[in-house]
PDB file of N, CA and C in Angstrom:
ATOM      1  N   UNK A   1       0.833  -1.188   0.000  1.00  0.00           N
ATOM      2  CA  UNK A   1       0.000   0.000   0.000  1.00  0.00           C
ATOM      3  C   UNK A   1       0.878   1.253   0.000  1.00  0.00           C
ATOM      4  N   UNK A   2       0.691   1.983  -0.278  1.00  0.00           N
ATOM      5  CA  UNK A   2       1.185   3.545  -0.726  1.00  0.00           C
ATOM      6  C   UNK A   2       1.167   4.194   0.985  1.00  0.00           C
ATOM      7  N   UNK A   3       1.689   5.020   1.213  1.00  0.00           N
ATOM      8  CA  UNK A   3       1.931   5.690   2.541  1.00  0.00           C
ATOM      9  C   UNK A   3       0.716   6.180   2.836  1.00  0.00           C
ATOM     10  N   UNK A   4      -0.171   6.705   1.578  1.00  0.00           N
ATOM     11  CA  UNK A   4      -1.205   7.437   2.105  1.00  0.00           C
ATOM     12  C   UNK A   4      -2.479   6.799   2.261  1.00  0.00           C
ATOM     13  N   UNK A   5      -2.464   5.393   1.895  1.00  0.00           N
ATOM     14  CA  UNK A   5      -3.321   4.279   2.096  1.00  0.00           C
ATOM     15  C   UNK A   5      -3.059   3.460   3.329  1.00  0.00           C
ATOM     16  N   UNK A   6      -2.420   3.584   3.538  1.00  0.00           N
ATOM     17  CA  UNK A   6      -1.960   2.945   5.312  1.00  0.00           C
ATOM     18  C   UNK A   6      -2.264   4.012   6.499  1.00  0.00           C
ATOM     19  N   UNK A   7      -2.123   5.209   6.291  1.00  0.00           N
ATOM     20  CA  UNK A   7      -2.722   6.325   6.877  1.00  0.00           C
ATOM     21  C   UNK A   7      -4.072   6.102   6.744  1.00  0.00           C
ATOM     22  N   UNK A   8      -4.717   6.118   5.364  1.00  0.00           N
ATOM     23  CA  UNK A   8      -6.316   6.196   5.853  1.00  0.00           C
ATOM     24  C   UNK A   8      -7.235   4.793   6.301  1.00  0.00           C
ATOM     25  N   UNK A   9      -6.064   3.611   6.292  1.00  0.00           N
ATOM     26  CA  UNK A   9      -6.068   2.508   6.825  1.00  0.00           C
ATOM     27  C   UNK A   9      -6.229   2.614   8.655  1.00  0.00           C
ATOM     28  N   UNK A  10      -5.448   3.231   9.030  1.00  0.00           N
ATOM     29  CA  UNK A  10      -5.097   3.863  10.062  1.00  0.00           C
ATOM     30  C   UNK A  10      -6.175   4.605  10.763  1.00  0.00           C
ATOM     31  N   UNK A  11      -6.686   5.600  10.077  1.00  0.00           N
ATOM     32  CA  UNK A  11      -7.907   6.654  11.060  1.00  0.00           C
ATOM     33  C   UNK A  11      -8.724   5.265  10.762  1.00  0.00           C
ATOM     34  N   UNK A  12      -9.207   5.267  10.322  1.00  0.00           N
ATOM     35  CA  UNK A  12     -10.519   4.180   9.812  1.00  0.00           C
ATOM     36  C   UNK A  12     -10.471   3.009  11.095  1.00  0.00           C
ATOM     37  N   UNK A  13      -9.176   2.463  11.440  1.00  0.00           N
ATOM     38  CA  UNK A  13      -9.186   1.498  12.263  1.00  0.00           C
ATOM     39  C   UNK A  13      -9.269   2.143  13.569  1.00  0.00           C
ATOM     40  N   UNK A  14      -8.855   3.395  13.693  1.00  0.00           N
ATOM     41  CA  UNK A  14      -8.943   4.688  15.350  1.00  0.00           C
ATOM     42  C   UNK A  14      -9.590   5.011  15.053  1.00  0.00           C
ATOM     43  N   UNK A  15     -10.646   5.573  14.301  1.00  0.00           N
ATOM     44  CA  UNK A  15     -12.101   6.116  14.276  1.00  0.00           C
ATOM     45  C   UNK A  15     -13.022   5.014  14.570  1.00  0.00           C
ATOM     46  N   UNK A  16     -13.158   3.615  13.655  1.00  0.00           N
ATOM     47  CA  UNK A  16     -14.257   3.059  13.920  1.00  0.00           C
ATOM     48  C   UNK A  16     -14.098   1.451  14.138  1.00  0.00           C
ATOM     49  N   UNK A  17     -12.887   1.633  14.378  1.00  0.00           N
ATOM     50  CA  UNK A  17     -12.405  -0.153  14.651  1.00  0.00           C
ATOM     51  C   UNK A  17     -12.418  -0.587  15.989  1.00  0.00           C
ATOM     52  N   UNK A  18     -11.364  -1.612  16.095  1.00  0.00           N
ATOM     53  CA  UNK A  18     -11.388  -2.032  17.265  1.00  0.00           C
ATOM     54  C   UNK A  18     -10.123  -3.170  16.892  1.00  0.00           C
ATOM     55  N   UNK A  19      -9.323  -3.133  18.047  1.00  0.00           N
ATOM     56  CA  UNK A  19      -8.027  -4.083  18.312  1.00  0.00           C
ATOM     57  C   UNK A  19      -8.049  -4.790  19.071  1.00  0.00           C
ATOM     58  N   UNK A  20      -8.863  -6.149  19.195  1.00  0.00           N
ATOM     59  CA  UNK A  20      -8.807  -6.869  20.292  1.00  0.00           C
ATOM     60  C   UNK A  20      -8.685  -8.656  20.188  1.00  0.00           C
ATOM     61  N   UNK A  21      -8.569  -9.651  21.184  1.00  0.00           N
ATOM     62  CA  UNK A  21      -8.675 -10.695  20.879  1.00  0.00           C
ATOM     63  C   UNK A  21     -10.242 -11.658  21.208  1.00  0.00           C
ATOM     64  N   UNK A  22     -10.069 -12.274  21.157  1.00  0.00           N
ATOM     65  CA  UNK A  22     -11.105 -13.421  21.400  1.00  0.00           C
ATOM     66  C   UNK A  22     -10.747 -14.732  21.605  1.00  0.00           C
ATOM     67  N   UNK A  23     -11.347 -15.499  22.510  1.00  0.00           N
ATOM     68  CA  UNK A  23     -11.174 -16.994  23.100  1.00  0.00           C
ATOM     69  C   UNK A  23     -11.867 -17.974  22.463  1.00  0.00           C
ATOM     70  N   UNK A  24     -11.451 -18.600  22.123  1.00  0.00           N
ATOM     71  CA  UNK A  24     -12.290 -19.595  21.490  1.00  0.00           C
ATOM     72  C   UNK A  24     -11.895 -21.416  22.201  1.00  0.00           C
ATOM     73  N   UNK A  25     -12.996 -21.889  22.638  1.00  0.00           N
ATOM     74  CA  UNK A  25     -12.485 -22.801  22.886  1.00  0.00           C
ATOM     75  C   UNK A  25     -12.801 -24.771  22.257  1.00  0.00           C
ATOM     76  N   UNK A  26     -11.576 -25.409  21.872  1.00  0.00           N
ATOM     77  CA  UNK A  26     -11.549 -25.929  21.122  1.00  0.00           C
ATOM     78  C   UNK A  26     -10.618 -27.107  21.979  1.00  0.00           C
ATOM     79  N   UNK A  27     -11.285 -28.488  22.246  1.00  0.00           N
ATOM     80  CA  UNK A  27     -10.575 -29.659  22.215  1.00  0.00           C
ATOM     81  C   UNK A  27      -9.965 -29.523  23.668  1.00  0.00           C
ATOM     82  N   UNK A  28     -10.860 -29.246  24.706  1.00  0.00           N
ATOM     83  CA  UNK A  28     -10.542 -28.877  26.124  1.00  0.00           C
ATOM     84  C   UNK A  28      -9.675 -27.369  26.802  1.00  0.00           C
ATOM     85  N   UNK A  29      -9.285 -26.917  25.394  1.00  0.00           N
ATOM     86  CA  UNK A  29      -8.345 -25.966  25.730  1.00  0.00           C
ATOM     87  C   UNK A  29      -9.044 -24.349  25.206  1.00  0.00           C
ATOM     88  N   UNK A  30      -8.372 -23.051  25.772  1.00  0.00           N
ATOM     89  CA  UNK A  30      -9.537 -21.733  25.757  1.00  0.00           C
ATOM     90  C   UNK A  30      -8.304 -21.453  25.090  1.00  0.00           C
ATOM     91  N   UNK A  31      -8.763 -21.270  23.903  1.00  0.00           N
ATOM     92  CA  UNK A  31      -7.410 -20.451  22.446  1.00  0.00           C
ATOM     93  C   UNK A  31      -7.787 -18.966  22.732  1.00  0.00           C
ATOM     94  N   UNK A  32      -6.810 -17.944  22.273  1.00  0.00           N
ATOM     95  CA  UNK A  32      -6.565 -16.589  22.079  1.00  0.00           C
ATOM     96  C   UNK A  32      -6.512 -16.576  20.524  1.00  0.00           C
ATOM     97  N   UNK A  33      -6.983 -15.825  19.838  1.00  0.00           N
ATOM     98  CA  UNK A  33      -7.213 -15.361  18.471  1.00  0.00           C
ATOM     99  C   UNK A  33      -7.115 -13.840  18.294  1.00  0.00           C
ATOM    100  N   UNK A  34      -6.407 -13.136  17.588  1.00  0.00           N
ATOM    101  CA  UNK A  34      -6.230 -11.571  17.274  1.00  0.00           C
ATOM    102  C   UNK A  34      -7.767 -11.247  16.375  1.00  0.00           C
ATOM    103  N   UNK A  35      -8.172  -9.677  17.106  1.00  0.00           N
ATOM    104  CA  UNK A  35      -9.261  -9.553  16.013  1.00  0.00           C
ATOM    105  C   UNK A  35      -9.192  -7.537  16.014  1.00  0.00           C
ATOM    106  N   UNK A  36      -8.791  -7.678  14.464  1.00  0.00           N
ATOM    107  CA  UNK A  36      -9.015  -6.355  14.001  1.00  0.00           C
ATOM    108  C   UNK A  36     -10.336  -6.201  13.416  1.00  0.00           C
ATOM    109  N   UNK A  37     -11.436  -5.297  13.595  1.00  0.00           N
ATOM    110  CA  UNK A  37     -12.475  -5.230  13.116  1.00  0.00           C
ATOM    111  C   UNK A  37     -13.288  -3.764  13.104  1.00  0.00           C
ATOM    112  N   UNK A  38     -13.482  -3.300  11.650  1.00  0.00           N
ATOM    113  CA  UNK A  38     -14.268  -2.473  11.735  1.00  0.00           C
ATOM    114  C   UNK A  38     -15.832  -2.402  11.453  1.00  0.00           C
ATOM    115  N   UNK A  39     -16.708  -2.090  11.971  1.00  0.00           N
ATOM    116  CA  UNK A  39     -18.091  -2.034  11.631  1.00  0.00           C
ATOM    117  C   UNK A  39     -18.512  -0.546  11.334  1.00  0.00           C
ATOM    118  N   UNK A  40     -19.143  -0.387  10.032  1.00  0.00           N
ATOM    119  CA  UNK A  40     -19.764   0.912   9.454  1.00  0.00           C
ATOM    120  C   UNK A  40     -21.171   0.567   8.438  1.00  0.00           C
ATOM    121  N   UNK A  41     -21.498   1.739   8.378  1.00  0.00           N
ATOM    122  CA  UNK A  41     -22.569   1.489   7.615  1.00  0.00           C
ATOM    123  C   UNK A  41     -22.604   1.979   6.193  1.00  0.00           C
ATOM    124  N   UNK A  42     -21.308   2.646   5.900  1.00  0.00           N
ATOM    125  CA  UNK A  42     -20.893   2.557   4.581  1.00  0.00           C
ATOM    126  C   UNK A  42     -20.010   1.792   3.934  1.00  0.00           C
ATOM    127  N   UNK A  43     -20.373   1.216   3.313  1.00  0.00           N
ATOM    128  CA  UNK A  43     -20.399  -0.432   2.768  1.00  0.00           C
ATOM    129  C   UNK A  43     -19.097  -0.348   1.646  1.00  0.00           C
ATOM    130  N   UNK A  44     -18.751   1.181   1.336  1.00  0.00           N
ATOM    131  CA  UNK A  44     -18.336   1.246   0.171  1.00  0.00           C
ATOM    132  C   UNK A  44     -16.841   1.833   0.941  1.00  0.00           C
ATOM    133  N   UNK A  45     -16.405   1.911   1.992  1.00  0.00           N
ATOM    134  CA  UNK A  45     -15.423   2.110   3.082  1.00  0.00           C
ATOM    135  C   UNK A  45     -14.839   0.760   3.575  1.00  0.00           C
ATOM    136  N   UNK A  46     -16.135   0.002   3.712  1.00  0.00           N
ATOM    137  CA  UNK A  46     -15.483  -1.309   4.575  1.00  0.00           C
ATOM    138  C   UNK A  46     -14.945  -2.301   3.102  1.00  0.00           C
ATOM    139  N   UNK A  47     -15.795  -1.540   2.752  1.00  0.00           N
ATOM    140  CA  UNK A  47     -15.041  -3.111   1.234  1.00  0.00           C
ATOM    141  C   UNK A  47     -13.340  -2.237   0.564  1.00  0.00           C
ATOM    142  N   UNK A  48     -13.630  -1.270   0.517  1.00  0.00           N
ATOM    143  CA  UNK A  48     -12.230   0.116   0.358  1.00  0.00           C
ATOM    144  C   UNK A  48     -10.790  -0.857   1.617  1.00  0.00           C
ATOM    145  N   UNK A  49     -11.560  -1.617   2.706  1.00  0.00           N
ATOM    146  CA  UNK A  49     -10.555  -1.406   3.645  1.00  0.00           C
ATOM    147  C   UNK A  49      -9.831  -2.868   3.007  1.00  0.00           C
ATOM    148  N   UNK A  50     -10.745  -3.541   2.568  1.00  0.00           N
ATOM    149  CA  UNK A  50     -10.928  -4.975   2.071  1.00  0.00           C
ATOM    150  C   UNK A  50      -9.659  -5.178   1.284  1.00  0.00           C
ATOM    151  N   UNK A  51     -10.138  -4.370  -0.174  1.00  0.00           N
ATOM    152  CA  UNK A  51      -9.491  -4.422  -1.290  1.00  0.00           C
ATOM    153  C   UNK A  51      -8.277  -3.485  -0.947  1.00  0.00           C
ATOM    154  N   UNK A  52      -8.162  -2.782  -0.302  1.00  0.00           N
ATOM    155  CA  UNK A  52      -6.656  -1.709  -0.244  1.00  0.00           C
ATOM    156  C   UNK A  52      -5.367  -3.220   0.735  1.00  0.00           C
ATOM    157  N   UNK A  53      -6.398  -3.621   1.788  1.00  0.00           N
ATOM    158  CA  UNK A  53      -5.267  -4.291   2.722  1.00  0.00           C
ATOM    159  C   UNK A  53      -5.041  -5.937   2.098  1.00  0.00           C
ATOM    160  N   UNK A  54      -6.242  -6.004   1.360  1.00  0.00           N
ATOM    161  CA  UNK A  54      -5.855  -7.327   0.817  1.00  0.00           C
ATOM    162  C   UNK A  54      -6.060  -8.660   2.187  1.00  0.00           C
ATOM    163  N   UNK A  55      -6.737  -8.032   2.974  1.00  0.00           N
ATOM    164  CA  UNK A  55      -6.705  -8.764   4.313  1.00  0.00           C
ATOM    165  C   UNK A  55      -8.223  -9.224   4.443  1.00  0.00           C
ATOM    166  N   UNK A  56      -8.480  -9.832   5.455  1.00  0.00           N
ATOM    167  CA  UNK A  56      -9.797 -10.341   5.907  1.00  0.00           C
ATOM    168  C   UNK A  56     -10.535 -10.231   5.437  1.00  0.00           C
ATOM    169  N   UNK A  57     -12.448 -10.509   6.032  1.00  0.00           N
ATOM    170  CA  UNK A  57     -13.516 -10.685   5.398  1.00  0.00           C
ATOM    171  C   UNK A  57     -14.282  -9.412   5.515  1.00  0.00           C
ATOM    172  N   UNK A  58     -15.323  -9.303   4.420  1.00  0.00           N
ATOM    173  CA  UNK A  58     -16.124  -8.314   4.730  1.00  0.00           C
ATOM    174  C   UNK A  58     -17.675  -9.381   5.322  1.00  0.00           C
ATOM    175  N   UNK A  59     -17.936  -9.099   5.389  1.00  0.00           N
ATOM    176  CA  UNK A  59     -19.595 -10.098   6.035  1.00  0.00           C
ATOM    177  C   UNK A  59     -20.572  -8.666   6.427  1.00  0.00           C
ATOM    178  N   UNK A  60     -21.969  -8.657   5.923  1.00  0.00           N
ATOM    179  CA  UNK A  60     -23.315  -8.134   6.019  1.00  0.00           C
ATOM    180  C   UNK A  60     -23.604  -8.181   4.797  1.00  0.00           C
ATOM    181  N   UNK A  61     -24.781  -7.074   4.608  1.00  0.00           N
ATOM    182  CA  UNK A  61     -25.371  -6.445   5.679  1.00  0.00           C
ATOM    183  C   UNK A  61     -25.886  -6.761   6.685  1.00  0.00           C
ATOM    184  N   UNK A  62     -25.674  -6.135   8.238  1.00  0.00           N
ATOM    185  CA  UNK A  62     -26.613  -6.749   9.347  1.00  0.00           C
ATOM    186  C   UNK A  62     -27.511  -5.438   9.161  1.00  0.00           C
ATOM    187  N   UNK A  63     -28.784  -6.177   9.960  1.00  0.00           N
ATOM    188  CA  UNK A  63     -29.852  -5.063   9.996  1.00  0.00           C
ATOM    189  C   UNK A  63     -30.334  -5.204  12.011  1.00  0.00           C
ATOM    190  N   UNK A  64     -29.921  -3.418  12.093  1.00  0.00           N
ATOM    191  CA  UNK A  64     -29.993  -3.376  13.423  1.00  0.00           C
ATOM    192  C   UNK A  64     -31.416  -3.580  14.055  1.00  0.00           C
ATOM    193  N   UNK A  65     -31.740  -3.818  15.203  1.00  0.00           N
ATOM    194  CA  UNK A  65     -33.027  -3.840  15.764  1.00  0.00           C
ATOM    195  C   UNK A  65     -33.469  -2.872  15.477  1.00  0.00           C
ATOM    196  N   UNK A  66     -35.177  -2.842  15.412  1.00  0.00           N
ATOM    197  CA  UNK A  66     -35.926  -1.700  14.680  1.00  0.00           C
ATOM    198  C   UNK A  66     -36.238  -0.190  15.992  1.00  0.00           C
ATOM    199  N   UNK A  67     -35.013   0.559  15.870  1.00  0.00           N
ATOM    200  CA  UNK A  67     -35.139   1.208  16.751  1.00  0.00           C
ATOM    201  C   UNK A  67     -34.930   2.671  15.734  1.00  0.00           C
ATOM    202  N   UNK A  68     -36.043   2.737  15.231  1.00  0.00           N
ATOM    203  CA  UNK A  68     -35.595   4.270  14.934  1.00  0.00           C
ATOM    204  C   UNK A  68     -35.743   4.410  13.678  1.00  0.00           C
ATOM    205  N   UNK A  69     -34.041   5.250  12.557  1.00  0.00           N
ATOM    206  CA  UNK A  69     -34.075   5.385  11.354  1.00  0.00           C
ATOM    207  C   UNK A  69     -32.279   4.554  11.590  1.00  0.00           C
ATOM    208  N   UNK A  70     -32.034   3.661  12.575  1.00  0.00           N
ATOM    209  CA  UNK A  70     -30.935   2.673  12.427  1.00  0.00           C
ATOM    210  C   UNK A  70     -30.883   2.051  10.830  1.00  0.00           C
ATOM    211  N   UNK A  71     -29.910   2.142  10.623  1.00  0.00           N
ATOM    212  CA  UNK A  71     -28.943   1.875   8.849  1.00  0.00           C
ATOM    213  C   UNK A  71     -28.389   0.355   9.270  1.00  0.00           C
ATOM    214  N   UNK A  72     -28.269  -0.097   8.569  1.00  0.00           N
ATOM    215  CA  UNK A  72     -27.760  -1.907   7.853  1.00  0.00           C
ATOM    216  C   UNK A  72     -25.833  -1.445   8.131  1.00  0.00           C
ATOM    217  N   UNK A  73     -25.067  -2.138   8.843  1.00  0.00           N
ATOM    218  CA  UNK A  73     -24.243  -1.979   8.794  1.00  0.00           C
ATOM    219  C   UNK A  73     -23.089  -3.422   8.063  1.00  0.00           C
ATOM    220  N   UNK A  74     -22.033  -2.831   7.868  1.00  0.00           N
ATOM    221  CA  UNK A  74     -20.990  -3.949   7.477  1.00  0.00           C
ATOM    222  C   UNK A  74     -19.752  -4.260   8.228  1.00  0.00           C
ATOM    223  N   UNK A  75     -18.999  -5.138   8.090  1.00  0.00           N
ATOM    224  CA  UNK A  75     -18.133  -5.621   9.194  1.00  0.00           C
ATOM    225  C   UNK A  75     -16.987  -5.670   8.146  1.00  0.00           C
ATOM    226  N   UNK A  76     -15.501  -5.690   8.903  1.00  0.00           N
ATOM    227  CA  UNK A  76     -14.581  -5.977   8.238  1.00  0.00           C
ATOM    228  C   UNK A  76     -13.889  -6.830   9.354  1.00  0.00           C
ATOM    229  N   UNK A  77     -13.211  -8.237   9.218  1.00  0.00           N
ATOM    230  CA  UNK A  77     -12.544  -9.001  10.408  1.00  0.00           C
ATOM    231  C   UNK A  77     -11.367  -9.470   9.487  1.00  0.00           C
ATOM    232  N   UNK A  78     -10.527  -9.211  10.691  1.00  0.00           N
ATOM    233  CA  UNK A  78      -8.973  -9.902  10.123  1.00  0.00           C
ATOM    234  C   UNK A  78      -8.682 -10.833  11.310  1.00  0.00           C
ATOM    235  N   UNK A  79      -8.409 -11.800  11.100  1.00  0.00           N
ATOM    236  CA  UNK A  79      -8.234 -12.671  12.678  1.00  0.00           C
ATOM    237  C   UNK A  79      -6.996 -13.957  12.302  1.00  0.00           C
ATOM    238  N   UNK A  80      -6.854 -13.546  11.576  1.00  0.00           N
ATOM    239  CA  UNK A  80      -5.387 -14.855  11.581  1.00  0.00           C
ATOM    240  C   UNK A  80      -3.676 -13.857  11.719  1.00  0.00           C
ATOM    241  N   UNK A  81      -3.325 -14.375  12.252  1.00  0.00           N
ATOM    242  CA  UNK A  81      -2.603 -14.297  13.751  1.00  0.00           C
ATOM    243  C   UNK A  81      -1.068 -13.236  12.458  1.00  0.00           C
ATOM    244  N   UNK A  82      -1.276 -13.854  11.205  1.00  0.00           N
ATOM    245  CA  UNK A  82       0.251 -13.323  10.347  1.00  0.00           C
ATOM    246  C   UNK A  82      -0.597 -12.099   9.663  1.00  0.00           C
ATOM    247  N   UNK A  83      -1.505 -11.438   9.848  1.00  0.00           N
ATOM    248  CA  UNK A  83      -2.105 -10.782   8.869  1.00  0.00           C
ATOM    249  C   UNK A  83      -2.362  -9.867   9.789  1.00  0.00           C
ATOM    250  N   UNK A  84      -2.949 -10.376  10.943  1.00  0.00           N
ATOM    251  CA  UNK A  84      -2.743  -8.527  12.082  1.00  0.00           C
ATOM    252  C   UNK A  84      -1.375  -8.106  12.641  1.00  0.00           C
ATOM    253  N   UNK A  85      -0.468  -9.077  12.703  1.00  0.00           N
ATOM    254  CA  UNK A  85       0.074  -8.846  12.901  1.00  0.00           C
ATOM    255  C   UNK A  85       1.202  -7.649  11.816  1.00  0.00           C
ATOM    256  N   UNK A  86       0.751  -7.783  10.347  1.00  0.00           N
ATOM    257  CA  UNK A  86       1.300  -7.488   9.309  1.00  0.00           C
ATOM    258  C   UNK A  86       0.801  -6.090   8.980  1.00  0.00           C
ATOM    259  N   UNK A  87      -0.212  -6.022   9.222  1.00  0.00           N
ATOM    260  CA  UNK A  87      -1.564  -5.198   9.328  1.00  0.00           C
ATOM    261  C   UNK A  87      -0.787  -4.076  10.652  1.00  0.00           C
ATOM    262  N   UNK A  88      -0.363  -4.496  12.331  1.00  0.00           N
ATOM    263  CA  UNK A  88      -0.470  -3.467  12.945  1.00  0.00           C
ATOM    264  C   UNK A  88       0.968  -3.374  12.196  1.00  0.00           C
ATOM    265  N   UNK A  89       1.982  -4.071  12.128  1.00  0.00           N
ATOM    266  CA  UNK A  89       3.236  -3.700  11.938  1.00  0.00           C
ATOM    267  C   UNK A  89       3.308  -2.371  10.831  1.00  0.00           C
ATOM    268  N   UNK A  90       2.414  -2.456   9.627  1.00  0.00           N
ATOM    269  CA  UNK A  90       2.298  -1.453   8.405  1.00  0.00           C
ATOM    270  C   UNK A  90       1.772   0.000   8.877  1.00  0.00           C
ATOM    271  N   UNK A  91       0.550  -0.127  10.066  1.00  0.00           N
ATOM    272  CA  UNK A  91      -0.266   1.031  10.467  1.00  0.00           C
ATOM    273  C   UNK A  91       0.593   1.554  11.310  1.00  0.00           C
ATOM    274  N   UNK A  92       1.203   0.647  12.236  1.00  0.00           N
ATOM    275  CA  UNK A  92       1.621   1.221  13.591  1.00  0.00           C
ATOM    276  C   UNK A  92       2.407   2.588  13.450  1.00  0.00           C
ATOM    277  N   UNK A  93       2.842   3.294  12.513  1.00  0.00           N
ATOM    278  CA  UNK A  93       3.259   4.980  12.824  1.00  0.00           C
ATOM    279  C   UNK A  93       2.132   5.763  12.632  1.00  0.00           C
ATOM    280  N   UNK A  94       1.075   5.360  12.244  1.00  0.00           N
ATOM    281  CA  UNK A  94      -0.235   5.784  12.299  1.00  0.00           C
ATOM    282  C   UNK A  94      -1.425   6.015  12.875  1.00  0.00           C
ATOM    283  N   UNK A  95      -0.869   4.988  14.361  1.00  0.00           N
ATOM    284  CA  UNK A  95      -2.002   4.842  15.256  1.00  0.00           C
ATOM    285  C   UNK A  95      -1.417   5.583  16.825  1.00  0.00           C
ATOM    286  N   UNK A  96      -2.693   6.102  17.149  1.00  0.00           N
ATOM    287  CA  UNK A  96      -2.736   6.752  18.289  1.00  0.00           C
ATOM    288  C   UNK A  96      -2.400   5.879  19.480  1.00  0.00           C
ATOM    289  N   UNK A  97      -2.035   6.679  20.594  1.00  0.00           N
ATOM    290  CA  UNK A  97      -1.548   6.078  21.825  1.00  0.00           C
ATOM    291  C   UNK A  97      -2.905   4.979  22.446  1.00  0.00           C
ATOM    292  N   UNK A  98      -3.985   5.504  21.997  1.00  0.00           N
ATOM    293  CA  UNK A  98      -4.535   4.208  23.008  1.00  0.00           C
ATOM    294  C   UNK A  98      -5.183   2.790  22.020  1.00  0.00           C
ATOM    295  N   UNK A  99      -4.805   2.859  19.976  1.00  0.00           N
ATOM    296  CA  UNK A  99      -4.604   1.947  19.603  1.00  0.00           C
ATOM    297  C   UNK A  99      -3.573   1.050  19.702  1.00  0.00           C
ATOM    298  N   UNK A 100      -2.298   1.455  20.111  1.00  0.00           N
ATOM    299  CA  UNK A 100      -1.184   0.700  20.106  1.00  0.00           C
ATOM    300  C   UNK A 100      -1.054   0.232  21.463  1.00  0.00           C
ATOM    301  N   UNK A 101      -2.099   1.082  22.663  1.00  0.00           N
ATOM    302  CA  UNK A 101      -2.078   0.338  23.894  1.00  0.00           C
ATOM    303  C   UNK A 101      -2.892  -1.150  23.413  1.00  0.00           C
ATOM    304  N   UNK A 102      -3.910  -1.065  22.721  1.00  0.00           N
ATOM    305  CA  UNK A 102      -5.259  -2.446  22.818  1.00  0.00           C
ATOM    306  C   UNK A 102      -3.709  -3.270  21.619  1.00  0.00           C
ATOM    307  N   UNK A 103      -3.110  -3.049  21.007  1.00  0.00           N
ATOM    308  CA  UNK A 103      -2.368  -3.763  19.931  1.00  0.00           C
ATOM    309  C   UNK A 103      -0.929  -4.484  20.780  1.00  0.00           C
ATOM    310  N   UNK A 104      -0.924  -3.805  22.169  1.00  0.00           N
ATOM    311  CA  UNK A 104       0.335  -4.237  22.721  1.00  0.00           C
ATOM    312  C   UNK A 104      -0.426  -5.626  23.538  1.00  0.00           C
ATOM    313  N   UNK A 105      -1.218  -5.094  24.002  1.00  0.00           N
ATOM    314  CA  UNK A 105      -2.450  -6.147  24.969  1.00  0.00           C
ATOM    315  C   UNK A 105      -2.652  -7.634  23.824  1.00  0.00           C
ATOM    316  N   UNK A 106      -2.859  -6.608  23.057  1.00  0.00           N
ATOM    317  CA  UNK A 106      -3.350  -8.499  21.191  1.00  0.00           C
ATOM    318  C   UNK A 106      -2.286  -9.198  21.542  1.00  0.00           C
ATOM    319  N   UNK A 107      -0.714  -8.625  21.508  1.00  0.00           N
ATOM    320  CA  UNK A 107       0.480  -8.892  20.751  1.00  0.00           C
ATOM    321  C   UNK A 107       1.010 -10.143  22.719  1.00  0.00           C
ATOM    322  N   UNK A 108       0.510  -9.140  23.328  1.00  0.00           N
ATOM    323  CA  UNK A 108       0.889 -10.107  24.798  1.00  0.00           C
ATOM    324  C   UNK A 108       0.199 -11.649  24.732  1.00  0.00           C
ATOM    325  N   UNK A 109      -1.326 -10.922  24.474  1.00  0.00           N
ATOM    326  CA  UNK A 109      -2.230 -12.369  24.903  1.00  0.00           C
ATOM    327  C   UNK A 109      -2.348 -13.533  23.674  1.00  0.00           C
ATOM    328  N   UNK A 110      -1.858 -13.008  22.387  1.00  0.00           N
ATOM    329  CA  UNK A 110      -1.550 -13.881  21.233  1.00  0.00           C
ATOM    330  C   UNK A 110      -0.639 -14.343  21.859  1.00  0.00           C
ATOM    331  N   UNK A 111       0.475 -13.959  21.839  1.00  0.00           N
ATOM    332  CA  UNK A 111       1.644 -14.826  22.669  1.00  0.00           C
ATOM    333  C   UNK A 111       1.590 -15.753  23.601  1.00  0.00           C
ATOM    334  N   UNK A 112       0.645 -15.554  24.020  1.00  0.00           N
ATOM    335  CA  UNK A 112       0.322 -16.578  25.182  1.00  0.00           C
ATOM    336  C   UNK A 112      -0.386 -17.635  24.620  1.00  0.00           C
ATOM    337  N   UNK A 113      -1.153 -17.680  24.039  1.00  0.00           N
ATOM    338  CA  UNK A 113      -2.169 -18.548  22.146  1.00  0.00           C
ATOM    339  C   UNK A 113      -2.808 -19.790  23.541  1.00  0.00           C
ATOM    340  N   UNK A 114      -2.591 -20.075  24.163  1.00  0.00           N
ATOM    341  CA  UNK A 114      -3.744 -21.162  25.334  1.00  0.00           C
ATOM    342  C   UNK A 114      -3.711 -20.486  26.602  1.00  0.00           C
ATOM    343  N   UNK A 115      -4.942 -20.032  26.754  1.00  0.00           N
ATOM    344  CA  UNK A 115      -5.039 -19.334  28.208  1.00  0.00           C
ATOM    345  C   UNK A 115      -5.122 -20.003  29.195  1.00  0.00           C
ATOM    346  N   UNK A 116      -6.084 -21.313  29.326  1.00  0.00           N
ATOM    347  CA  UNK A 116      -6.021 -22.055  30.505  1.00  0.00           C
ATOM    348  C   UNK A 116      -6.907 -23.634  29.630  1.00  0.00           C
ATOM    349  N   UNK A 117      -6.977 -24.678  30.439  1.00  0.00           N
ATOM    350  CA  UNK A 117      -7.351 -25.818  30.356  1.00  0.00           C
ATOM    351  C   UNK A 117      -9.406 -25.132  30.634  1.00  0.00           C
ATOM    352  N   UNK A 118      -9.561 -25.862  29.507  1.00  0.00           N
ATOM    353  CA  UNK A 118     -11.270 -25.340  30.005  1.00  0.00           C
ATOM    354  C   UNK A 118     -11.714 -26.464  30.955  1.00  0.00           C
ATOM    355  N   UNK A 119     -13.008 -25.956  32.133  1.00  0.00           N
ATOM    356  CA  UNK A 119     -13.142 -26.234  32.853  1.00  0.00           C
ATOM    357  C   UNK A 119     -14.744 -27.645  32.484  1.00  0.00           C
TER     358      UNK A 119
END
């Protein structure tokens, strides 16, 4: 990606993303999984994030509970472990102090990849 596509890679993931992991548990044991993910309701942004990073899935439209004039939103997920990691490594002069705090937290508890014996 071009410098100025990793930048708007960048706000997009500090404006409306999120840097975190998830547990999944599989074969007695509670796995750690990395999850970059943005949700918007412009469809034509999240697929932009798609095709620029060459990374993860797009999945929707979801349609929110009927509360209002609520919009159909879309998701973007990156969750395999060489691709966020590739992903923060490219953004990281781009991201603000409290994305690279939730990206230091991914980078600890990936490392750790089995949290405990499930119960």
């Amino acid at each position: 990606m071009k410098p100025e596509q990793l930048g708007w890679v960048a706000g997009i993931i500090e404006g409306e993303g999120s840097i975190s992991t998830t547990a999944v548990q599989k074969i007695g044991n509670v796995y750690i999984y990395p999850l970059i993910k943005v949700t918007m309701t412009d469809e034509d942004m999240v697929r932009r994030l798609h095709e620029w990073t060459g990374l993860g899935r797009v999945s929707g439209p979801f349609s929110p509970p009927s509360r209002g004039d609520n919009k159909p939103h879309w998701d973007w997920n990156v969750n395999r472990i060489a691709h966020v990691e590739a992903l923060l490594t490219a953004i990281w002069p781009f991201l603000g102090e409290r994305r690279r705090e939730q990206a230091a937290r991914l980078r600890g508890r990936v490392a750790e990849r089995t949290l405990k014996r499930a119960q």
